[in-house]
C-alpha atoms as a PDB file:
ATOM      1  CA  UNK A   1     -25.416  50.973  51.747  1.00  0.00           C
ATOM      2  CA  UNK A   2     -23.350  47.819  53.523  1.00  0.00           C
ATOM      3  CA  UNK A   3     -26.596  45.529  52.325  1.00  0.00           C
ATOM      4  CA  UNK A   4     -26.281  47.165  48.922  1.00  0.00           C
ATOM      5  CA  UNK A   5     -22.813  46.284  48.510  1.00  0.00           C
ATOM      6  CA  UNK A   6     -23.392  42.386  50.251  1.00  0.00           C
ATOM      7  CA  UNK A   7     -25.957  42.286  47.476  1.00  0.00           C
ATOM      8  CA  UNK A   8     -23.778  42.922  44.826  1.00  0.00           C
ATOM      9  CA  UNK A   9     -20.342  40.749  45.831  1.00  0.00           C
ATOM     10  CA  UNK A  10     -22.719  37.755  46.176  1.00  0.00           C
ATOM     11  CA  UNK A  11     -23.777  38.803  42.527  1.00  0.00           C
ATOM     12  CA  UNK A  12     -20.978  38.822  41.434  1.00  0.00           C
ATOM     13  CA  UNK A  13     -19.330  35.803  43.328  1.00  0.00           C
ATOM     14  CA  UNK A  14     -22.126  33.612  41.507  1.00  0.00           C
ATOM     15  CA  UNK A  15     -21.300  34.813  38.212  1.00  0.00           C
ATOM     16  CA  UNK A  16     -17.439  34.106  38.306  1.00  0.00           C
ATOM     17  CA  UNK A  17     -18.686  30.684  39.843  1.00  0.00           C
ATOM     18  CA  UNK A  18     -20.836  30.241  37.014  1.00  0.00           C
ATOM     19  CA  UNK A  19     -18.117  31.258  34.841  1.00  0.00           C
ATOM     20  CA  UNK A  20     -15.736  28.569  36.025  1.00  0.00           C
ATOM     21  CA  UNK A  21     -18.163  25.997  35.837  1.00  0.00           C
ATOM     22  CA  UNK A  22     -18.364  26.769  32.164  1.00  0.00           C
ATOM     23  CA  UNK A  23     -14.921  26.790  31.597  1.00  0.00           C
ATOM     24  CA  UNK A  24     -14.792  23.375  33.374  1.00  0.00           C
ATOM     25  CA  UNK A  25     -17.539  22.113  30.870  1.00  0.00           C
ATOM     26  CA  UNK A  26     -15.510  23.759  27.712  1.00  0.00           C
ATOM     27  CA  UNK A  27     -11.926  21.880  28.887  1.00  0.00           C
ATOM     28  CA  UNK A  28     -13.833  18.769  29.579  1.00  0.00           C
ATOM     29  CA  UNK A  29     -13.630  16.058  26.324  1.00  0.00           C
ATOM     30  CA  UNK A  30     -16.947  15.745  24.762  1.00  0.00           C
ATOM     31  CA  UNK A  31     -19.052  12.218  24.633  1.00  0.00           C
ATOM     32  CA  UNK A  32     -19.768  11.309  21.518  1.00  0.00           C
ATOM     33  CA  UNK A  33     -23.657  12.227  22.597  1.00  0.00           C
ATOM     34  CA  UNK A  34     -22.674  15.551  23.543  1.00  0.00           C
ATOM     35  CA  UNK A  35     -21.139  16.076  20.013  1.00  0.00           C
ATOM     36  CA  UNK A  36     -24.103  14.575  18.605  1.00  0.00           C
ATOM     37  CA  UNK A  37     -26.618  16.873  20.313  1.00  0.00           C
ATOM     38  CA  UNK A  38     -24.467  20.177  19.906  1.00  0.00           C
ATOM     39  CA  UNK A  39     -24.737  19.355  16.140  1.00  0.00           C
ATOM     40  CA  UNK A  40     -28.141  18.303  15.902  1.00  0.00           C
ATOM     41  CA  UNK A  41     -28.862  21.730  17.394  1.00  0.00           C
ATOM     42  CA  UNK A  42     -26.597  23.592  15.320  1.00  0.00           C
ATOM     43  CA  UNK A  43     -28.112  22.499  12.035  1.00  0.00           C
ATOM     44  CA  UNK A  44     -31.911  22.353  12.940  1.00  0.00           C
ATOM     45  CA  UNK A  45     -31.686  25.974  13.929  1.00  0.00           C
ATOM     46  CA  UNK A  46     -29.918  26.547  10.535  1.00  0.00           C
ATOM     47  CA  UNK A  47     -32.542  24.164   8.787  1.00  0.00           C
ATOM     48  CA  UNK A  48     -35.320  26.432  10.459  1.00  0.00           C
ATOM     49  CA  UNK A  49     -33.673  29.734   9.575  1.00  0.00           C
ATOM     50  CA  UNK A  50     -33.192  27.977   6.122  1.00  0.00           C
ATOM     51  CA  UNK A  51     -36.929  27.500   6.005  1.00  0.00           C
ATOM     52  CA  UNK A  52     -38.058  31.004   7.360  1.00  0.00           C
ATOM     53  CA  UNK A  53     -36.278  32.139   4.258  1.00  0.00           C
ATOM     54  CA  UNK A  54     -37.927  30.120   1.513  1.00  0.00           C
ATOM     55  CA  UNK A  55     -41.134  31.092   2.743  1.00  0.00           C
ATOM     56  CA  UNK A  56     -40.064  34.968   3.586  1.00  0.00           C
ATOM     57  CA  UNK A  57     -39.486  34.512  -0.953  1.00  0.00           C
ATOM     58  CA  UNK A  58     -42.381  32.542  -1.603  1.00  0.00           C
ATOM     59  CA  UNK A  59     -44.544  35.014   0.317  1.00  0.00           C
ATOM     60  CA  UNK A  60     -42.655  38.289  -0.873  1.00  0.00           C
ATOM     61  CA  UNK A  61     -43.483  37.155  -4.833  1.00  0.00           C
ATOM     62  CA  UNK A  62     -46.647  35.860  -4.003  1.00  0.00           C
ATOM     63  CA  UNK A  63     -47.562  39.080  -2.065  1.00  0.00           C
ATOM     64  CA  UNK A  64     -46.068  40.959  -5.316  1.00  0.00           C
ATOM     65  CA  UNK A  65     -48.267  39.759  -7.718  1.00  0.00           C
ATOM     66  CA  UNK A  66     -51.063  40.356  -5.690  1.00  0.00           C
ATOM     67  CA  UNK A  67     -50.277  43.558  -5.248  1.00  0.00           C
ATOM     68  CA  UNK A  68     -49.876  44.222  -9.018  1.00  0.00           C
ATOM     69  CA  UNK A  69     -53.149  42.331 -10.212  1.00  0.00           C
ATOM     70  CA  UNK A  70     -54.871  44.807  -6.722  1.00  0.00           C
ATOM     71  CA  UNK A  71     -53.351  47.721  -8.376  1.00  0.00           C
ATOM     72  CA  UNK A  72     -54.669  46.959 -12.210  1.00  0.00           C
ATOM     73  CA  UNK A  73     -57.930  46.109 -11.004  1.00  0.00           C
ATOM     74  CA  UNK A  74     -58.045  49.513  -9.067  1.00  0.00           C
ATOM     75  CA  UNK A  75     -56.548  51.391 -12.174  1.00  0.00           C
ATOM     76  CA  UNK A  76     -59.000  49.640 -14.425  1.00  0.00           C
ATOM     77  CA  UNK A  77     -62.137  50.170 -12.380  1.00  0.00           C
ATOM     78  CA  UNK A  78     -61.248  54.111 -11.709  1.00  0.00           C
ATOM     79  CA  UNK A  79     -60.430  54.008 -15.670  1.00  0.00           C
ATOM     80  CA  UNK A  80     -63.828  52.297 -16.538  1.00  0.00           C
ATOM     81  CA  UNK A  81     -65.484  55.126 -14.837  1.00  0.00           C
ATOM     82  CA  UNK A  82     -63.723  57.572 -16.942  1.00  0.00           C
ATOM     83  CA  UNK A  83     -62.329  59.520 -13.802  1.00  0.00           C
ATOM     84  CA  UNK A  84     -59.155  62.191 -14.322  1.00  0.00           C
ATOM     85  CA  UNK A  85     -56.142  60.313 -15.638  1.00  0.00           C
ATOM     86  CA  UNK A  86     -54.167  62.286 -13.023  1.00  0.00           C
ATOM     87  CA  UNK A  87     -55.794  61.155 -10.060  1.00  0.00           C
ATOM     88  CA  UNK A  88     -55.953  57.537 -11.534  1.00  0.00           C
ATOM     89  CA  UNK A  89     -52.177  57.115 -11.815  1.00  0.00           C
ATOM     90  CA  UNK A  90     -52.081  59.132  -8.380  1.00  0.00           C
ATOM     91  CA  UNK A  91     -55.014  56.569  -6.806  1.00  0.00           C
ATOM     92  CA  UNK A  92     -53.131  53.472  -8.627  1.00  0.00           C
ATOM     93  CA  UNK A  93     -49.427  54.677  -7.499  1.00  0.00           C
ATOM     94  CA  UNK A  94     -50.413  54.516  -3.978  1.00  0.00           C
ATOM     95  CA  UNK A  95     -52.686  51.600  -3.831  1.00  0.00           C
ATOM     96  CA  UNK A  96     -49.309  49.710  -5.292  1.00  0.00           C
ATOM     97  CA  UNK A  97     -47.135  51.334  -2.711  1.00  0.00           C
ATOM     98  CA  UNK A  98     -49.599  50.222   0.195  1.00  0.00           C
ATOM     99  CA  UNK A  99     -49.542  46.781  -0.647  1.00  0.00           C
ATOM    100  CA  UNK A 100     -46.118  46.570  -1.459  1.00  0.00           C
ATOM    101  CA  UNK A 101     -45.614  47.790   2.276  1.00  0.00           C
ATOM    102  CA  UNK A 102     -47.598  45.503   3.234  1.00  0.00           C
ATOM    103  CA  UNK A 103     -46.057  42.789   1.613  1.00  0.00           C
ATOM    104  CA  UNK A 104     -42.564  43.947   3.123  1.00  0.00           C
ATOM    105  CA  UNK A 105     -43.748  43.687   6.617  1.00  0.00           C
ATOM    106  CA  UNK A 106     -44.911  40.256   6.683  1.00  0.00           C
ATOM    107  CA  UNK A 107     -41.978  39.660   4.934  1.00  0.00           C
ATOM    108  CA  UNK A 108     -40.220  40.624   7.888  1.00  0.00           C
ATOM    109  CA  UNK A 109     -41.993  39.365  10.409  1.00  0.00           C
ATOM    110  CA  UNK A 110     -41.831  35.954   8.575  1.00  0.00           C
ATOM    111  CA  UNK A 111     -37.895  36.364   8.970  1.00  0.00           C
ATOM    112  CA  UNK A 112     -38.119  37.120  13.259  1.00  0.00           C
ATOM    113  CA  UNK A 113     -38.140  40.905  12.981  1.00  0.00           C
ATOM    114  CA  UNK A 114     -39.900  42.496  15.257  1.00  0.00           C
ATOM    115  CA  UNK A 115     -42.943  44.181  14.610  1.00  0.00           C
ATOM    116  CA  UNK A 116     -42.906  46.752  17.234  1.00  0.00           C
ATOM    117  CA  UNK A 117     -39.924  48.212  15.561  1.00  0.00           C
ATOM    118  CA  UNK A 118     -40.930  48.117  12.172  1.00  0.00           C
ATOM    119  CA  UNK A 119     -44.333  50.183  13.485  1.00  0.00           C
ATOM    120  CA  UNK A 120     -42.246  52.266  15.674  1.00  0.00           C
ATOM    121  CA  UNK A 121     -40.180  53.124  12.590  1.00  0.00           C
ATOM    122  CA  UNK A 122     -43.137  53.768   9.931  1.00  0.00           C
ATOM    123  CA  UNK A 123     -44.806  55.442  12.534  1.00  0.00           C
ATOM    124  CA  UNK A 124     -42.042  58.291  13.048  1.00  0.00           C
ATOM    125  CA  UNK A 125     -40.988  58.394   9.169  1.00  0.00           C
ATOM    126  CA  UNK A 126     -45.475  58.958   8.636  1.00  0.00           C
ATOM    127  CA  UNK A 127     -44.841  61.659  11.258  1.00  0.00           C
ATOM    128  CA  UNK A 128     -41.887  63.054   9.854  1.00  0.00           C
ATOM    129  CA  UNK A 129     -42.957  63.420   6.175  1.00  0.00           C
ATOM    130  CA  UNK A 130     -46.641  64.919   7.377  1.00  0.00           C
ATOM    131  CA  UNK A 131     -45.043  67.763   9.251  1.00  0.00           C
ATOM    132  CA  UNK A 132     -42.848  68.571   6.252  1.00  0.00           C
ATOM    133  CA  UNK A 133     -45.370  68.612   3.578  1.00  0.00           C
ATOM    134  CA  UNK A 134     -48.369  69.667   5.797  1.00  0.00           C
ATOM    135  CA  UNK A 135     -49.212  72.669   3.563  1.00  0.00           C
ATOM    136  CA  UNK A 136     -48.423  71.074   0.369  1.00  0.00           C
ATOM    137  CA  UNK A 137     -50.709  68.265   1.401  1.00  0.00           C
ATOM    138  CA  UNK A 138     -53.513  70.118   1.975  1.00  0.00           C
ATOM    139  CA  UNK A 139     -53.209  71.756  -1.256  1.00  0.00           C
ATOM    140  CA  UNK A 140     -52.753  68.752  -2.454  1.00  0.00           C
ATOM    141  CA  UNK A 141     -56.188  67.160  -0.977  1.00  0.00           C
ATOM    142  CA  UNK A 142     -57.400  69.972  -2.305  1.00  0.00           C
ATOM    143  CA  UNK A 143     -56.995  69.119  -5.501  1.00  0.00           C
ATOM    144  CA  UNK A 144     -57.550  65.036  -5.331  1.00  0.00           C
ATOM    145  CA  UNK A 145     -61.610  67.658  -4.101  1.00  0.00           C
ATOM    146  CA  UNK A 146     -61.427  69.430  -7.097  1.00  0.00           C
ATOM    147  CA  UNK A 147     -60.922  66.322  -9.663  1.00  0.00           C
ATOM    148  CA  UNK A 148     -63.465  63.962  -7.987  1.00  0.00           C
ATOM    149  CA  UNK A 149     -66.432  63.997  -9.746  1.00  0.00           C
ATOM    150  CA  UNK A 150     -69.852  65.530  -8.577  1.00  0.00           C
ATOM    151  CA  UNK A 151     -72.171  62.484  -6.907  1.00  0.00           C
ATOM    152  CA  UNK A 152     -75.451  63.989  -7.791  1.00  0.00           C
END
């Protein structure tokens, strides 16, 4: 317990050193070099950050409008085949809100969001909604059964 404790006051001893040492550095006047490198720093971070945005927007409406020509070329082909209209809005509906998912998460990621949380997050909301509508689901595959056409 003793070497525990020895542990921890030379922990902490180093830390309030370290903390005066920074307090020394804060009183002390700058050099016009110093200035010049605290700036430099300052805006290229927001210049990056600046930059991770432009191409977050250039990638969310360029991921957008692939996603809508993906969805009309679905809803067309599935139309050309003269399948149920129900299951062609219901095929074309969730085609759009895959990719548009999609989209959103690179999106992100482009920003500096993490994708282990964004997973993490999808994964438990998937969960979530699957347990609530497990019997209406499997009605509803059911039916998505029913309206697909015989392949003879």
């Amino acid at each position: 317990m003793d070497n525990v404790n020895e542990i921890v006051t030379a922990d902490l001893q180093n830390k309030l050193q370290h903390v005066a040492e920074v307090q020394q550095n804060l009183s002390q006047p700058k050099t016009p070099e110093q200035w010049h490198d605290l700036v430099q720093s300052f805006f290229g971070g927001i210049v990056d950050f600046g930059l991770k945005i432009i191409a977050a927007i250039a990638i969310l409406m360029v991921g957008m409008w692939i996603a809508k020509r993906v969805t009309n070329s679905v809803k067309f082909g599935m139309e050309k085949r003269k399948l149920d209209p129900s299951l062609v809005s219901f095929t074309a509906s969730f085609v759009n809100i895959l990719l548009r998912v999609f989209v959103i998460i690179i999106v992100l990621t482009t920003v500096g969001v993490q994708m282990t949380s964004i997973v993490a997050v999808l994964g438990a909301a998937a969960l979530a909604v699957g347990m609530a509508l497990s019997g209406t689901l499997q009605n509803f595959a059911g039916g998505i059964i029913i309206n697909l056409p015989n392949v003879d």
